[in-house]
Protein backbone atom coordinates (compact mmCIF):
# COMPACT_ATOMS: atom_id res chain seq x y z
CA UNK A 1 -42.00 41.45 -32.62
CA UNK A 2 -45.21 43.37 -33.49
CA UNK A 3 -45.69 46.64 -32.62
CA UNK A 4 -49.30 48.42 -32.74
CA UNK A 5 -49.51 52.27 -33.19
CA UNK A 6 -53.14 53.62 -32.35
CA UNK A 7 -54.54 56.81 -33.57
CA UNK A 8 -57.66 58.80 -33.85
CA UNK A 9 -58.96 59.44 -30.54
CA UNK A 10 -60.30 62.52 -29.46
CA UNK A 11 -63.03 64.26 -27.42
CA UNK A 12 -66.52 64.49 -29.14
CA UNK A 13 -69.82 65.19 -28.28
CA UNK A 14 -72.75 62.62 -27.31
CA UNK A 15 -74.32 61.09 -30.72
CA UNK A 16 -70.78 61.71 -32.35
CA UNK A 17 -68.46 59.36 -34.56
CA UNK A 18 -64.32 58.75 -34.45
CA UNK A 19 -62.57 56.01 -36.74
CA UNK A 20 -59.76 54.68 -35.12
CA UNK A 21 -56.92 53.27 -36.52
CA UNK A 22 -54.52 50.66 -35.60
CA UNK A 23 -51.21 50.59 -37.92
CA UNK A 24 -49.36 47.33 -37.16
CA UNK A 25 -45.88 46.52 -38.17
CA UNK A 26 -42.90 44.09 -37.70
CA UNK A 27 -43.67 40.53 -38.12
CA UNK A 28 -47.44 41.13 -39.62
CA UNK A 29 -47.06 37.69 -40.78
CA UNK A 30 -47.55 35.95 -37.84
CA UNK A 31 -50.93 38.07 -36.96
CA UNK A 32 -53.95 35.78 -36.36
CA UNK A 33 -56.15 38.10 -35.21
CA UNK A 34 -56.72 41.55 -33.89
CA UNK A 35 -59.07 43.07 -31.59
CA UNK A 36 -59.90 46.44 -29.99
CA UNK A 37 -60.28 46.31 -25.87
CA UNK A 38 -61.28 49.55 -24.00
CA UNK A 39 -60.32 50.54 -20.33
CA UNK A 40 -62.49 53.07 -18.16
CA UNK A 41 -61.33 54.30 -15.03
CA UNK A 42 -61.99 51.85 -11.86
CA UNK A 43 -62.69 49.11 -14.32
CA UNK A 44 -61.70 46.11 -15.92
CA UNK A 45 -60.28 46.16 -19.70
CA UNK A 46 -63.81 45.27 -21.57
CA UNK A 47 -63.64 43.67 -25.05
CA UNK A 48 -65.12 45.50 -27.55
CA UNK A 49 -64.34 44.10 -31.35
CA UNK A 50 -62.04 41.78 -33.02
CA UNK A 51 -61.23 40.36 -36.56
CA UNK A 52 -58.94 37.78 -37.85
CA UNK A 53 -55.90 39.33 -40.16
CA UNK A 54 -58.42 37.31 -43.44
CA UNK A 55 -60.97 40.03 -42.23
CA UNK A 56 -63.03 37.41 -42.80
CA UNK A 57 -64.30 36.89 -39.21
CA UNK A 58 -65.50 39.67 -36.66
CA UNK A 59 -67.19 39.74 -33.46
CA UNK A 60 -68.60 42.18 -31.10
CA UNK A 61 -69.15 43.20 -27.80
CA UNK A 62 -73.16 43.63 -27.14
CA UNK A 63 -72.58 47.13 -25.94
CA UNK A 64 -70.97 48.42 -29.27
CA UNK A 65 -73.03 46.21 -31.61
CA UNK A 66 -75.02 48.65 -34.26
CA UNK A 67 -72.80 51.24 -33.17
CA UNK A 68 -69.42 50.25 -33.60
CA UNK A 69 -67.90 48.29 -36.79
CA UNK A 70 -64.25 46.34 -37.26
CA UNK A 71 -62.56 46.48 -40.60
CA UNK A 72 -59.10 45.54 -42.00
CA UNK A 73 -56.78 47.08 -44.54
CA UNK A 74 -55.03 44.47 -45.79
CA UNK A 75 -52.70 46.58 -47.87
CA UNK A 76 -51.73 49.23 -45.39
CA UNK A 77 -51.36 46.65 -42.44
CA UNK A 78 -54.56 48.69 -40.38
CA UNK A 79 -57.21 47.75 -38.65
CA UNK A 80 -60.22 50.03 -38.33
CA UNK A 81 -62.63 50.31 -35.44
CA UNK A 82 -65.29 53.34 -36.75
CA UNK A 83 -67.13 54.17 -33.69
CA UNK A 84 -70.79 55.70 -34.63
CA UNK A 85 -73.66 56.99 -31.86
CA UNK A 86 -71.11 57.61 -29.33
CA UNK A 87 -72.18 57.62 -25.85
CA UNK A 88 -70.68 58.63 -22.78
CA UNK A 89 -70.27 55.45 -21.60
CA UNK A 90 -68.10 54.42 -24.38
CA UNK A 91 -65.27 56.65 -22.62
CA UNK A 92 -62.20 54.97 -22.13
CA UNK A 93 -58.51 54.49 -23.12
CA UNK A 94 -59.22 52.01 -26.16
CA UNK A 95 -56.06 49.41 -27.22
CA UNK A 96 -55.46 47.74 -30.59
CA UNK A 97 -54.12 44.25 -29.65
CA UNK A 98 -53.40 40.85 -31.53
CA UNK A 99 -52.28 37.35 -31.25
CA UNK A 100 -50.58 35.12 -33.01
CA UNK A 101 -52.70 31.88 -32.61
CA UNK A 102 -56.08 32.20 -32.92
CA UNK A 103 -59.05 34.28 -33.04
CA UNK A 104 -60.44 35.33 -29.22
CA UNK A 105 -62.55 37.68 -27.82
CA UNK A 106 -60.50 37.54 -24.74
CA UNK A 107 -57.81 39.77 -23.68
CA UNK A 108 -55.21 37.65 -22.10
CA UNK A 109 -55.47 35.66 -25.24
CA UNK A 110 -53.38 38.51 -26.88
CA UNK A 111 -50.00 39.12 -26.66
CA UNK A 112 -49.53 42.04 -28.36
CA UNK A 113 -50.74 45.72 -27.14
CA UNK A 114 -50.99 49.30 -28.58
CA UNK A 115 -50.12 52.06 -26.53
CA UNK A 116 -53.76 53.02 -26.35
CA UNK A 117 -55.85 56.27 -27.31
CA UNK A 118 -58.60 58.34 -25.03
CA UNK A 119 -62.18 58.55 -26.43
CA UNK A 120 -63.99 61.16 -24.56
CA UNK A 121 -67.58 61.53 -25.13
CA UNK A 122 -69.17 64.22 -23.18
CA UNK A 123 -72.87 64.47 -22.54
């Protein structure tokens, strides 16, 4: 009973930024936490940030770390993955999940999925 709406994806150049958004709705109540998970073709889905709905807990992936920050807007419901330094690499189909439990860094700990949004970064 929570649906995720992504938004902000693109194609950008090497060295570039893009803010993506995550607007959740339904029963935002029963968010623990949310997390952003990224897919490239002929590979696993990768974690690559999370936050708990407080906003007062965040983790990240190694990869993304001094690149990429997590943030929360409590009052709009959104969750905000700004992506600086962008690397080819970082392409991929990125998701805006949650759960309702706990906070994870894992994604079959999340129940809830985003249709997704393609980051392109060229060289």
């Amino acid at each position: 009973q929570v649906t995720l709406v992504e938004s902000g994806g693109g194609l950008v150049q090497a060295g570039d930024s893009l803010r993506l958004s995550c607007a959740a709705s339904g029963r935002t109540s029963t968010i623990s936490a949310t997390g952003w998970f990224r897919q490239a073709p002929g590979k696993g889905r990768e974690f690559v940030a999370a936050i708990n709905w407080s906003g007062l807990y965040t983790a990240l992936a190694d990869s993304v770390k001094g690149r990429f920050t997590i943030s929360r807007d409590n009052a709009k419901n959104m969750v905000i993955l700004q992506m600086n330094s962008l690397k080819p690499e970082d392409t991929a189909g990125y998701y805006c999940a949650a759960t309702g439990f706990g906070f994870s860094t894992r994604d079959y700990d999340y129940a809830y999925w985003g249709q997704g949004t393609q980051v392109t970064v060229s060289s």
